[in-house]
C-alpha atoms as a PDB file:
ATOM      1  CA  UNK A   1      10.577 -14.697 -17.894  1.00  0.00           C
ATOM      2  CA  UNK A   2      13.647 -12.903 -16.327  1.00  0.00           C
ATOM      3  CA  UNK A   3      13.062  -9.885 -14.249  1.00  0.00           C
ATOM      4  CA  UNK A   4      14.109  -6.679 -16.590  1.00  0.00           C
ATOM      5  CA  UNK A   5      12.947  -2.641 -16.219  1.00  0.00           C
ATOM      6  CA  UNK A   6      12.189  -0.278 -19.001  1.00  0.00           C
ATOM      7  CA  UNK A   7      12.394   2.808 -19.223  1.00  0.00           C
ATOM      8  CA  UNK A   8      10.382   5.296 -21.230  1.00  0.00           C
ATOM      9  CA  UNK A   9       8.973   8.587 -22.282  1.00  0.00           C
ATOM     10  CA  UNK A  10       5.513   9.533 -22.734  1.00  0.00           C
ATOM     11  CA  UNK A  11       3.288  12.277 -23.913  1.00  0.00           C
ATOM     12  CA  UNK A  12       6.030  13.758 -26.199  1.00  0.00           C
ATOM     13  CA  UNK A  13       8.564  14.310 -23.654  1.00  0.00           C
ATOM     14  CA  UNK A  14       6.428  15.617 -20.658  1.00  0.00           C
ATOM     15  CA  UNK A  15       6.693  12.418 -18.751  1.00  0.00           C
ATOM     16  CA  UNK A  16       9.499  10.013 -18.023  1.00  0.00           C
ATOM     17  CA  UNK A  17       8.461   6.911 -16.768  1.00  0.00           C
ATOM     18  CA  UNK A  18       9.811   3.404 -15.525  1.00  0.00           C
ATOM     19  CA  UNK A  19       8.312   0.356 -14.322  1.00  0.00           C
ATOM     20  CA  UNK A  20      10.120  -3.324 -13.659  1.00  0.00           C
ATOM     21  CA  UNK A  21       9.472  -6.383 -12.817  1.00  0.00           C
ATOM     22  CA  UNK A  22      11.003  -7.909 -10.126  1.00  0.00           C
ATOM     23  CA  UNK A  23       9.635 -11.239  -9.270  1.00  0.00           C
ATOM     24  CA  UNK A  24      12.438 -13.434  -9.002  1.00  0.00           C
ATOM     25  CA  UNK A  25      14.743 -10.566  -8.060  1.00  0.00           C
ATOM     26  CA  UNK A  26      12.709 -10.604  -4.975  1.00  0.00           C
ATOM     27  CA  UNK A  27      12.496 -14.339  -4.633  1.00  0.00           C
ATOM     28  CA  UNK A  28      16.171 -14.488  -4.557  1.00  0.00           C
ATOM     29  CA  UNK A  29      15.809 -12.091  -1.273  1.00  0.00           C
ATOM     30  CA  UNK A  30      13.135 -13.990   0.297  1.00  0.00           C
ATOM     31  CA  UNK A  31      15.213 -17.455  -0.059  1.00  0.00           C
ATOM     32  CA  UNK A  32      18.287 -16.018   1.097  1.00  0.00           C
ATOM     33  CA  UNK A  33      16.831 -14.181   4.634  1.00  0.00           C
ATOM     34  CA  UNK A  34      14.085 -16.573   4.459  1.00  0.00           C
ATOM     35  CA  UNK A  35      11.481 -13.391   4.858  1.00  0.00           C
ATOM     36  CA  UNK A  36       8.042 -14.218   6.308  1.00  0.00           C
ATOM     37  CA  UNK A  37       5.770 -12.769   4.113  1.00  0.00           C
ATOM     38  CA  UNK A  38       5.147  -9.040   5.426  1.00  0.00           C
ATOM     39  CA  UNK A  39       9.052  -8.353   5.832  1.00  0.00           C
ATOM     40  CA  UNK A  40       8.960  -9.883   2.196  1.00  0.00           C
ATOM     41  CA  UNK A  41       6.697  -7.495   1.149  1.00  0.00           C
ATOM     42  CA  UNK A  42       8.800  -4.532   2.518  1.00  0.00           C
ATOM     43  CA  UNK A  43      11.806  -5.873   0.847  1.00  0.00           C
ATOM     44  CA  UNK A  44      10.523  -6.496  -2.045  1.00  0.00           C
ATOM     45  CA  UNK A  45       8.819  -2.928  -2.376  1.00  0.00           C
ATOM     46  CA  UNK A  46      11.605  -1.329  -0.958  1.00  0.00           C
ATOM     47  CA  UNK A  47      13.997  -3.197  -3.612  1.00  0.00           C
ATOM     48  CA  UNK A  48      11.761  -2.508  -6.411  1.00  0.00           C
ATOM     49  CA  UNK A  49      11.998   0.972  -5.799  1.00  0.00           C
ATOM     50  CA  UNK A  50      15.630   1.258  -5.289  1.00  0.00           C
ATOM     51  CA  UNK A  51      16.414  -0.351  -8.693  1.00  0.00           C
ATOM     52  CA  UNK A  52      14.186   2.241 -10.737  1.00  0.00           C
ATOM     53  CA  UNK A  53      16.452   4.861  -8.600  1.00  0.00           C
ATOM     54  CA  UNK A  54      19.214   3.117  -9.601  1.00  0.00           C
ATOM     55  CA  UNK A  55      18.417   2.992 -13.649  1.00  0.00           C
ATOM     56  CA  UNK A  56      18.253   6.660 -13.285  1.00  0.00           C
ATOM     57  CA  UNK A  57      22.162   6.804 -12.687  1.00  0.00           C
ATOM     58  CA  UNK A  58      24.838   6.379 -15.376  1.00  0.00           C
ATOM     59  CA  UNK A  59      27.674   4.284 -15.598  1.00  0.00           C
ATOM     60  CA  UNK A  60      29.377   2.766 -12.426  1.00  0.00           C
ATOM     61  CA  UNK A  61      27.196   4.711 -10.326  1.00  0.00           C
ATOM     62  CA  UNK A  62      25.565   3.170  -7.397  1.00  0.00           C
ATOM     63  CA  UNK A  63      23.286   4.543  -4.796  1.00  0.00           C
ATOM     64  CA  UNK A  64      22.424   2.971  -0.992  1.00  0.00           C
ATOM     65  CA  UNK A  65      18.340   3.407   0.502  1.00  0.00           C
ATOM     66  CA  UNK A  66      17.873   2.919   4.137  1.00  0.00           C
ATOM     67  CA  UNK A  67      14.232   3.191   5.667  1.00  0.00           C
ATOM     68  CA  UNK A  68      14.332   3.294   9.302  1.00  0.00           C
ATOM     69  CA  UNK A  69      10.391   3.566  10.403  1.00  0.00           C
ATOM     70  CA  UNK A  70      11.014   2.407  14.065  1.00  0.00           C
ATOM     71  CA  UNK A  71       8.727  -0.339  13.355  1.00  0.00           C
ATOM     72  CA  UNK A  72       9.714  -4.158  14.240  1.00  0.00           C
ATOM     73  CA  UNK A  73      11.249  -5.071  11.026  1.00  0.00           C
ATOM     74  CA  UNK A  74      13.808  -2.564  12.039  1.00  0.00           C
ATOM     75  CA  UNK A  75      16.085  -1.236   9.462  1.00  0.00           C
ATOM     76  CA  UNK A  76      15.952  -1.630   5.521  1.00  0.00           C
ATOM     77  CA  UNK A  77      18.876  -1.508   3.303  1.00  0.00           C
ATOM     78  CA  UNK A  78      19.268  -1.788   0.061  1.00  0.00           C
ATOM     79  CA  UNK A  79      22.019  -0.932  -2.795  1.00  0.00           C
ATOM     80  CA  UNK A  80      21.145  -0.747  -6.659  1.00  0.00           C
ATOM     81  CA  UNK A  81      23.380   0.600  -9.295  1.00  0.00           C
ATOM     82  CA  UNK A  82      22.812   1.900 -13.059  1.00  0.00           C
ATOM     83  CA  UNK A  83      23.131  -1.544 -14.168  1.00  0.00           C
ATOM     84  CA  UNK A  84      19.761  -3.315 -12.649  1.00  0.00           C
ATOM     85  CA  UNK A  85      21.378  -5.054 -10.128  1.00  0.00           C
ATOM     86  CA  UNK A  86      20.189  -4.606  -6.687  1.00  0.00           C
ATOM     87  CA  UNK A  87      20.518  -6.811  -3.311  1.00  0.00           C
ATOM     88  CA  UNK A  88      19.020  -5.417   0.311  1.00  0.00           C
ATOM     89  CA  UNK A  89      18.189  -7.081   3.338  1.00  0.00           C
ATOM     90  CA  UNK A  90      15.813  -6.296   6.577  1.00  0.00           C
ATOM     91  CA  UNK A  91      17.222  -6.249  10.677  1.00  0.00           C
ATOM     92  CA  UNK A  92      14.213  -8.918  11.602  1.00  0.00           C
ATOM     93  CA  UNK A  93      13.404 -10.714   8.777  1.00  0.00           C
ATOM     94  CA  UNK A  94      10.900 -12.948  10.401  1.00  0.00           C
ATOM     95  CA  UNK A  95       8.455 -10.525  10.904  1.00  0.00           C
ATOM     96  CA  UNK A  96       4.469 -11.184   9.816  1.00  0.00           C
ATOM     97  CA  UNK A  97       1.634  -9.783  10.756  1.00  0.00           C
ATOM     98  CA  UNK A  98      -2.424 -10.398  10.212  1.00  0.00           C
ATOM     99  CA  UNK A  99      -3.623  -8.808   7.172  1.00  0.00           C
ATOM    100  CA  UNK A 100      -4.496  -5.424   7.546  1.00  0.00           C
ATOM    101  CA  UNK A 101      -8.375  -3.584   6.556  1.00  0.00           C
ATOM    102  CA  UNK A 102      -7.853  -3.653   2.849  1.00  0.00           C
ATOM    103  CA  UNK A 103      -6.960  -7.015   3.237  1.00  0.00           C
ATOM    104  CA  UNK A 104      -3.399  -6.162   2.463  1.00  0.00           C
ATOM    105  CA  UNK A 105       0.114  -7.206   3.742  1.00  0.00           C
ATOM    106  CA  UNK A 106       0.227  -4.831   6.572  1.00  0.00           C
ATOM    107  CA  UNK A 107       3.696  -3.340   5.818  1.00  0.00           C
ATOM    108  CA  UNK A 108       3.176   0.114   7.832  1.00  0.00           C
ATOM    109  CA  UNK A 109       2.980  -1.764  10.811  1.00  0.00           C
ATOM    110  CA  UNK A 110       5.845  -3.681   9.973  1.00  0.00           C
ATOM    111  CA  UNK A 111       7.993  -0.605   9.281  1.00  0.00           C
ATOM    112  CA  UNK A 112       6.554   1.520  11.506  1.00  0.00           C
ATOM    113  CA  UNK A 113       5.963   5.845  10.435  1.00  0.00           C
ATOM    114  CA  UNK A 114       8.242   7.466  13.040  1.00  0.00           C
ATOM    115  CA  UNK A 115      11.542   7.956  11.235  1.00  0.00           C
ATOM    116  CA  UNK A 116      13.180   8.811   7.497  1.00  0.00           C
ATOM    117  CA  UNK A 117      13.795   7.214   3.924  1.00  0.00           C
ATOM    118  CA  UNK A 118      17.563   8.208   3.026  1.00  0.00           C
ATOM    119  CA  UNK A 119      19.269   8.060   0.060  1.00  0.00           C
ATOM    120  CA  UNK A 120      23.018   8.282  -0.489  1.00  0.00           C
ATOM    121  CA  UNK A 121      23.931   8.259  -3.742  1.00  0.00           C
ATOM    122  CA  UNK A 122      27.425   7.299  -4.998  1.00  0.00           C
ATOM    123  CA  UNK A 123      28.403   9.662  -8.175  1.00  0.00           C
ATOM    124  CA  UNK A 124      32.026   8.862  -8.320  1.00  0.00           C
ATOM    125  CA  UNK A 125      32.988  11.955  -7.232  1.00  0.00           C
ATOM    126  CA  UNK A 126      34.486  13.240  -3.720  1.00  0.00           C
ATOM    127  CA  UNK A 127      31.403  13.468  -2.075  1.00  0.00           C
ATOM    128  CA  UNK A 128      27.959  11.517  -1.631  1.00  0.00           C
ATOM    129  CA  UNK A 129      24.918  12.873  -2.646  1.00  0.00           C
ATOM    130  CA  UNK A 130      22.286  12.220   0.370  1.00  0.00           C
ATOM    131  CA  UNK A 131      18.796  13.347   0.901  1.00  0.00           C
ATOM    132  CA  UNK A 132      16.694  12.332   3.736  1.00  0.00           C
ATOM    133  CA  UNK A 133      12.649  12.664   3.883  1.00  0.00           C
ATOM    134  CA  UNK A 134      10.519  11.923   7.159  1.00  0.00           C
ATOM    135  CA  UNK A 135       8.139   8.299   6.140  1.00  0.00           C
ATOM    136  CA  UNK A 136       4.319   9.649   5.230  1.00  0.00           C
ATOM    137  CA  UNK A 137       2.887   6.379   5.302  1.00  0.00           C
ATOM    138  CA  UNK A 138       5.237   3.286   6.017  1.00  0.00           C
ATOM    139  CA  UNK A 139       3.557   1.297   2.876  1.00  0.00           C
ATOM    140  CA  UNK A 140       6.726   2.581   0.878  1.00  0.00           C
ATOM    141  CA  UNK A 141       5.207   3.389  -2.554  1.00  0.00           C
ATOM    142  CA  UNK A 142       3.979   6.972  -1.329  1.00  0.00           C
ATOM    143  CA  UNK A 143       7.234   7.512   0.906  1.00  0.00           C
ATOM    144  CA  UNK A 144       9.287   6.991  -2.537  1.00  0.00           C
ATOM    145  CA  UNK A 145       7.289   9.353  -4.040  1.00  0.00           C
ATOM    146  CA  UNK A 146       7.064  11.763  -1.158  1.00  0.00           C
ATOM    147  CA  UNK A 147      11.006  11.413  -1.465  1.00  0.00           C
ATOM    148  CA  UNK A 148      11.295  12.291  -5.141  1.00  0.00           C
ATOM    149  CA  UNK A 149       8.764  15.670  -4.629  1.00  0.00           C
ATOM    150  CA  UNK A 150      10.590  16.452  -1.649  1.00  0.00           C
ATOM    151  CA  UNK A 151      14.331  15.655  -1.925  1.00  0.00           C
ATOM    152  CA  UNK A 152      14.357  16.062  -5.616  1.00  0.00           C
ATOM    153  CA  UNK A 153      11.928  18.518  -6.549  1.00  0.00           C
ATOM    154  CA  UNK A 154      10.798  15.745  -9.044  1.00  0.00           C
ATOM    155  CA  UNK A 155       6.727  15.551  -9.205  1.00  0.00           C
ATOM    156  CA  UNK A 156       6.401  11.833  -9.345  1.00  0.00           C
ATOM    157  CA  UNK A 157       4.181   8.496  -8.534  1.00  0.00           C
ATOM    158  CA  UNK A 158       5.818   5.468  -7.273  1.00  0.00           C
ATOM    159  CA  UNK A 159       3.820   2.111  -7.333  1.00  0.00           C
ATOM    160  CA  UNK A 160       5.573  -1.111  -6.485  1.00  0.00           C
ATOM    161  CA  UNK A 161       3.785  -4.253  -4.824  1.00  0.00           C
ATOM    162  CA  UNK A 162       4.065  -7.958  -3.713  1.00  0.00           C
ATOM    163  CA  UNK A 163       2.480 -11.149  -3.513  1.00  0.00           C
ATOM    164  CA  UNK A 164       3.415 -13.237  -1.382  1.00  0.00           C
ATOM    165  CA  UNK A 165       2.253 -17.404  -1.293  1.00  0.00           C
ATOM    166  CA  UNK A 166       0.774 -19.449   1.362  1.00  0.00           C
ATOM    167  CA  UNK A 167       4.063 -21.536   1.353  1.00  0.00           C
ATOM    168  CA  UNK A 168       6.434 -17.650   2.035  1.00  0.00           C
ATOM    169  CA  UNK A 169       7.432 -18.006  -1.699  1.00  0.00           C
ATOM    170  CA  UNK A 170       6.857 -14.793  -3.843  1.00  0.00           C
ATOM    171  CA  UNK A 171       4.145 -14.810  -6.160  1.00  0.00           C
ATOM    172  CA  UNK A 172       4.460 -11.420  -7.990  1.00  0.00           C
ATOM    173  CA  UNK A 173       6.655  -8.231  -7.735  1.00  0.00           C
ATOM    174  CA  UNK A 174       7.116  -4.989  -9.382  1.00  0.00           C
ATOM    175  CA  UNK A 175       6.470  -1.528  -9.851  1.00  0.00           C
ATOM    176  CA  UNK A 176       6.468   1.589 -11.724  1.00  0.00           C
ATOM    177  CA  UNK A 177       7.528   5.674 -11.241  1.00  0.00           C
ATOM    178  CA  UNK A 178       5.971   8.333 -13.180  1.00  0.00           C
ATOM    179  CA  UNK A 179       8.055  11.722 -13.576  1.00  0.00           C
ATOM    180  CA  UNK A 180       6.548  14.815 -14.830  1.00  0.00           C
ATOM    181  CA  UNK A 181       8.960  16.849 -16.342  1.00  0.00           C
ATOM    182  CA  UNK A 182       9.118  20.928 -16.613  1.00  0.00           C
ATOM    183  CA  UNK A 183       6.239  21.887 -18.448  1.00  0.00           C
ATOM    184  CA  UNK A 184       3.829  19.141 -18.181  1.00  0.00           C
ATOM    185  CA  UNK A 185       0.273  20.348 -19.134  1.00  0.00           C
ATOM    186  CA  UNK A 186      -2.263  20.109 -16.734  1.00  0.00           C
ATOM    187  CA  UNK A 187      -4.580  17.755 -18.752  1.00  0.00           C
ATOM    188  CA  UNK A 188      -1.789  15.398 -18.980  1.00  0.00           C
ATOM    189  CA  UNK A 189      -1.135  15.560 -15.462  1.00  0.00           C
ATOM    190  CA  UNK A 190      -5.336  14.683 -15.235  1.00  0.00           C
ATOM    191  CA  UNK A 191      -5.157  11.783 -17.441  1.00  0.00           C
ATOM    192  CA  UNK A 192      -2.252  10.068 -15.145  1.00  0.00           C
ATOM    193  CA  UNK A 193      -3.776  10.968 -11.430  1.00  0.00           C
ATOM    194  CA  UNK A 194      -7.017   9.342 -13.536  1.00  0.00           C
ATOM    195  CA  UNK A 195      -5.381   6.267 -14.565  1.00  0.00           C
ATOM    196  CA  UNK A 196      -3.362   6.100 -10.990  1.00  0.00           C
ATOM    197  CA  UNK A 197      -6.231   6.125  -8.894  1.00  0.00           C
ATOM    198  CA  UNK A 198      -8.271   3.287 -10.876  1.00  0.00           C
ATOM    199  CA  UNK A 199      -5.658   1.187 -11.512  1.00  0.00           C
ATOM    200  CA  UNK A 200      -5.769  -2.550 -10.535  1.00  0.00           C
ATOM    201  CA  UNK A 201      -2.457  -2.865  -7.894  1.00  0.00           C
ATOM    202  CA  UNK A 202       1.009  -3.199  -9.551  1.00  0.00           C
ATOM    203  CA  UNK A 203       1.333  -6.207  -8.064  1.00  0.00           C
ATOM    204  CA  UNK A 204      -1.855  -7.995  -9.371  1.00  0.00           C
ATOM    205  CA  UNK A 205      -1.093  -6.984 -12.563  1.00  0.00           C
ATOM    206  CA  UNK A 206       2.315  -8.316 -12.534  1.00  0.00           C
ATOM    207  CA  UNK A 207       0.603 -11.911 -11.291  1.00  0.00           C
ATOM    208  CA  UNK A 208      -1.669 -11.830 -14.052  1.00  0.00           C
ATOM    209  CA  UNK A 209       1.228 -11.688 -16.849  1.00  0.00           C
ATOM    210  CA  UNK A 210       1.449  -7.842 -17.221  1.00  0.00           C
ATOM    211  CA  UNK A 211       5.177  -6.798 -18.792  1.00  0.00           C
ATOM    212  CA  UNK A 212       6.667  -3.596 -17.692  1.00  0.00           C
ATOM    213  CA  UNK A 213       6.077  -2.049 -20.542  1.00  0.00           C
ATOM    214  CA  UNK A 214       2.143  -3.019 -20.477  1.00  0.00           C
ATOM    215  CA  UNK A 215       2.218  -2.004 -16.950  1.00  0.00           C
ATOM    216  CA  UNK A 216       3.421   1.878 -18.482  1.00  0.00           C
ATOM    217  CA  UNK A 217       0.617   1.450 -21.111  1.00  0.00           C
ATOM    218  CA  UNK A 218      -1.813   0.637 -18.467  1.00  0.00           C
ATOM    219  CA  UNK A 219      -1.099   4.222 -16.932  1.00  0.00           C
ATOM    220  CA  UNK A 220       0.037   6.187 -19.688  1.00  0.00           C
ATOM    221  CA  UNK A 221      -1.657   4.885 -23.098  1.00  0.00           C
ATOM    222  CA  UNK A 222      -0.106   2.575 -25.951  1.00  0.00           C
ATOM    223  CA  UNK A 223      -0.427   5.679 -28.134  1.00  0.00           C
ATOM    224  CA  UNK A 224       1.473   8.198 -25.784  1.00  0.00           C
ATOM    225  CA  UNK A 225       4.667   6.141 -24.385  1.00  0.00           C
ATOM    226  CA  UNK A 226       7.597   5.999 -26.359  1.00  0.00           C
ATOM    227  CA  UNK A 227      10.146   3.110 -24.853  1.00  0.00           C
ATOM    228  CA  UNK A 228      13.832   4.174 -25.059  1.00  0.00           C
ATOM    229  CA  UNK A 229      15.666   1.038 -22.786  1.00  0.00           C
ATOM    230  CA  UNK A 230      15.472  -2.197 -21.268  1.00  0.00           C
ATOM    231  CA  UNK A 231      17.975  -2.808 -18.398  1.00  0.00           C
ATOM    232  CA  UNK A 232      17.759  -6.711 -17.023  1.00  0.00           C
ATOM    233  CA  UNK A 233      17.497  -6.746 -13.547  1.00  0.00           C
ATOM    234  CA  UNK A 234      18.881  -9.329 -10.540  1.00  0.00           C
ATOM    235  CA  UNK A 235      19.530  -9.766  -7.254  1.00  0.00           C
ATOM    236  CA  UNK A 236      23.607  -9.055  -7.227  1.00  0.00           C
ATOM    237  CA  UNK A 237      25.525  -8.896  -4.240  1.00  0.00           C
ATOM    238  CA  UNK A 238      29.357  -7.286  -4.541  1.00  0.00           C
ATOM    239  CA  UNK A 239      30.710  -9.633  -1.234  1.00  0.00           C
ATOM    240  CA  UNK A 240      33.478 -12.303  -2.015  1.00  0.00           C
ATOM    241  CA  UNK A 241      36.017 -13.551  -0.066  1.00  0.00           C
ATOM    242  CA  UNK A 242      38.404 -11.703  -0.967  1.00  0.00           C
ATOM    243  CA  UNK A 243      36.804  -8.363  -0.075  1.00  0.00           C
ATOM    244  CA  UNK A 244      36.635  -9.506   3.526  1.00  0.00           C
ATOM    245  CA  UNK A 245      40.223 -11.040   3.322  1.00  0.00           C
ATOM    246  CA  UNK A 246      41.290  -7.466   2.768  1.00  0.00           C
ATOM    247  CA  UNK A 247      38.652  -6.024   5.138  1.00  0.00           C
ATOM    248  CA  UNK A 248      40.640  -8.449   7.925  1.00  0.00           C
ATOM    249  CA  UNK A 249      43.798  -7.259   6.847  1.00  0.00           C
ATOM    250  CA  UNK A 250      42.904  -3.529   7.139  1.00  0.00           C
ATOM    251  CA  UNK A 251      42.760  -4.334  10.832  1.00  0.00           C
ATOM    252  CA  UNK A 252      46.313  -4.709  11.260  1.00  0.00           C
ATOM    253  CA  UNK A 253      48.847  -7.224  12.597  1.00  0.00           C
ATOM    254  CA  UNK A 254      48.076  -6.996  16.438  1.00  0.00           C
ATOM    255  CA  UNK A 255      44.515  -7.227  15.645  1.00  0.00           C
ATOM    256  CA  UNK A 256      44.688 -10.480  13.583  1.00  0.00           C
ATOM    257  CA  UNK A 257      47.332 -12.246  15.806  1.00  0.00           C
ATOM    258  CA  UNK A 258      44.423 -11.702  19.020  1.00  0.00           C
ATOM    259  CA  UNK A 259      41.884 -13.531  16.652  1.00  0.00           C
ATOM    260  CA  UNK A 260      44.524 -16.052  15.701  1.00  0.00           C
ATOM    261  CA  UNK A 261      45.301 -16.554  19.448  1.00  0.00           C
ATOM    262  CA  UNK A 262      42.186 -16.175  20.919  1.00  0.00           C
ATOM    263  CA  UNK A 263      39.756 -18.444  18.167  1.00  0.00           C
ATOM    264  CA  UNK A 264      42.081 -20.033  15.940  1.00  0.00           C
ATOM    265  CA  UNK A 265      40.144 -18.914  12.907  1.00  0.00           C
ATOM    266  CA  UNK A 266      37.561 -16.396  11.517  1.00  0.00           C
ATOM    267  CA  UNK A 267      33.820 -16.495  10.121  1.00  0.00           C
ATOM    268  CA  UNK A 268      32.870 -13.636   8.075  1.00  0.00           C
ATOM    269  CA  UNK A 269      29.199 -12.921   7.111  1.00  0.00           C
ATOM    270  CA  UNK A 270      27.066 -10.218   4.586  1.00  0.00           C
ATOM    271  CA  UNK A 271      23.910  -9.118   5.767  1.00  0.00           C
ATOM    272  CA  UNK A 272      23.051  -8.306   1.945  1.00  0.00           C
ATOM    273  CA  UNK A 273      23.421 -12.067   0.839  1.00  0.00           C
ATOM    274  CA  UNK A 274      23.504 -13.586   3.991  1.00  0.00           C
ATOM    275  CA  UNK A 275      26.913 -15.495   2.803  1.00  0.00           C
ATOM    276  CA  UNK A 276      29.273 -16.689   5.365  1.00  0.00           C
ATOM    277  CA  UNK A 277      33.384 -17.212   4.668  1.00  0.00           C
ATOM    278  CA  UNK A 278      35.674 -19.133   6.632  1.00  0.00           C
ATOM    279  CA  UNK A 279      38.725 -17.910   7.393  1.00  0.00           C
ATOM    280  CA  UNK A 280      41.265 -21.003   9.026  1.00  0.00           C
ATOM    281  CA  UNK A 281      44.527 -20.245  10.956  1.00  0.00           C
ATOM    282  CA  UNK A 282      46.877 -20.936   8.038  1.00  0.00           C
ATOM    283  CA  UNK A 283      44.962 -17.811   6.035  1.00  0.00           C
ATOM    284  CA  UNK A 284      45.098 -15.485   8.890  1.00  0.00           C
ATOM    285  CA  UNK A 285      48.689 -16.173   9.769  1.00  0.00           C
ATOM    286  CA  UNK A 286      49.436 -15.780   5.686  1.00  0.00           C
ATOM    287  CA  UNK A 287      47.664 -12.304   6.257  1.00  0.00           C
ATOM    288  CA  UNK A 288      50.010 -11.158   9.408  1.00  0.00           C
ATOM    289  CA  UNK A 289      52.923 -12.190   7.363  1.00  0.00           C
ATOM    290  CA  UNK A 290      51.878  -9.985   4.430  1.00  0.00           C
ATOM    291  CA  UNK A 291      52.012  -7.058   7.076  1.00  0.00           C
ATOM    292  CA  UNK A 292      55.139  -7.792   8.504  1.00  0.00           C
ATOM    293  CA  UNK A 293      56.640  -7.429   4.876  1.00  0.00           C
END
């Protein structure tokens, strides 16, 4: 089944809610940067946050997440947009550690707790919307959420999770937010921290066949969610060629006769995708020449 998110309301319009699956989203990742399984699992978390962030935009509006924990996996970056697409990377992608004392992926230690989650959001208009929050825990889920309540004044709970194989191969990914909206009663708010705190982990349920909209039943009750959207969702990266042929020519005509002159051609790569494009001396003297007029 294809990775896809839904989106949703619940108990009559107090709650808005998403969840997503992201298994082969995150595969995608892991195969590209060939991850070792706990920088996969801070990808993947990290990724399958961003692109419930990114639902909650409209239109061609994107938005860029960078976590930055100090830890050893270094820096996280991913970009998601309104349209489920999403594609992020890690500084050390070969980073694994020993499970930790739950037996878990240890992903705190991986991404350390002594820096921020940012969030720069792209609204088409002159200037970005960015909010930065200090990291609470490093495991991601309760940063998001920290994020939301703190940046955004949103009360929310952000699950997201991954399995990883013996072989580095993803098993299971996915996650869920919860919202509560202005006026949210306080027994609602009781039934969800209920169903939050004994749930079985997003990402188990995702391995044992859970959809994202049984994940949002799980928490919130067939009888109280009301679905509104599903929004398929891949790993998408926006690189070509000719986006870096332009980014060369931006540099201007003394800068690409030195490369010409000094290498003879020019290798271009994206951290998002990990692509590389080659660049001979024919294309970057064709480039000077479109300078010169």
């Amino acid at each position: 089944m294809s990775d896809y998110l839904v989106k949703a309301l619940a108990f009559e319009g107090q709650v808005r809610a998403y969840a997503v699956k992201t298994t082969s989203t995150v595969s995608e990742a892991q195969t590209r940067h060939q991850t070792w399984p706990t920088a996969s699992a801070a990808l993947g978390r990290a990724m399958s946050a961003s692109v419930m962030l990114g639902a909650m935009l409209k239109g061609e509006n994107k938005l860029t997440v960078k976590i930055d924990g100090g830890g050893p996996i270094g820096a996280i970056l991913v970009d998601s947009n309104a349209k489920g697409q999403v594609r992020g990377y890690v500084t050390n992608p070969q980073t694994h550690f020993e499970l930790n004392q739950h037996g878990k992926l240890d992903v705190a230690r991986a991404v350390g707790t002594n820096g921020t989650l940012s969030i720069v959001k792209d609204l088409g208009l002159r200037d970005y919307f960015t909010g930065q929050t200090e990291l609470v825990s490093g495991e991601l889920g309760e940063d998001f959420t920290y994020y939301l309540v703190s940046s955004e004044q949103i009360p929310s709970a952000v699950g997201v999770g991954v399995l990883v194989n013996p072989d580095n191969s993803i098993l299971a990914a996915g996650g869920f937010i919860i919202q509560l909206l202005p006026g949210t009663s306080d027994e609602t708010i009781s039934i969800i921290e209920q169903k939050i705190s004994a749930m079985t982990p997003v990402s188990k349920l995702i391995e044992n066949g859970l959809t994202p909209e049984e994940l949002l039943t799980e928490i919130l009750g067939v009888e109280n969610v009301k679905f509104l959207e599903t929004v398929p969702v891949a790993f998408k990266c926006q690189c070509s060629k000719d986006r870096f042929e332009r980014a060369i020519i931006s540099l201007g005509e003394k800068e690409i006769t030195e490369i010409i002159e000094e290498d003879g051609q020019a290798q271009t790569h994206c951290h998002f995708c990990n692509a590389t494009y080659d660049f001979s001396k024919e294309e970057l003297e064709s480039m000077r020449n479109q300078l010169k007029g």
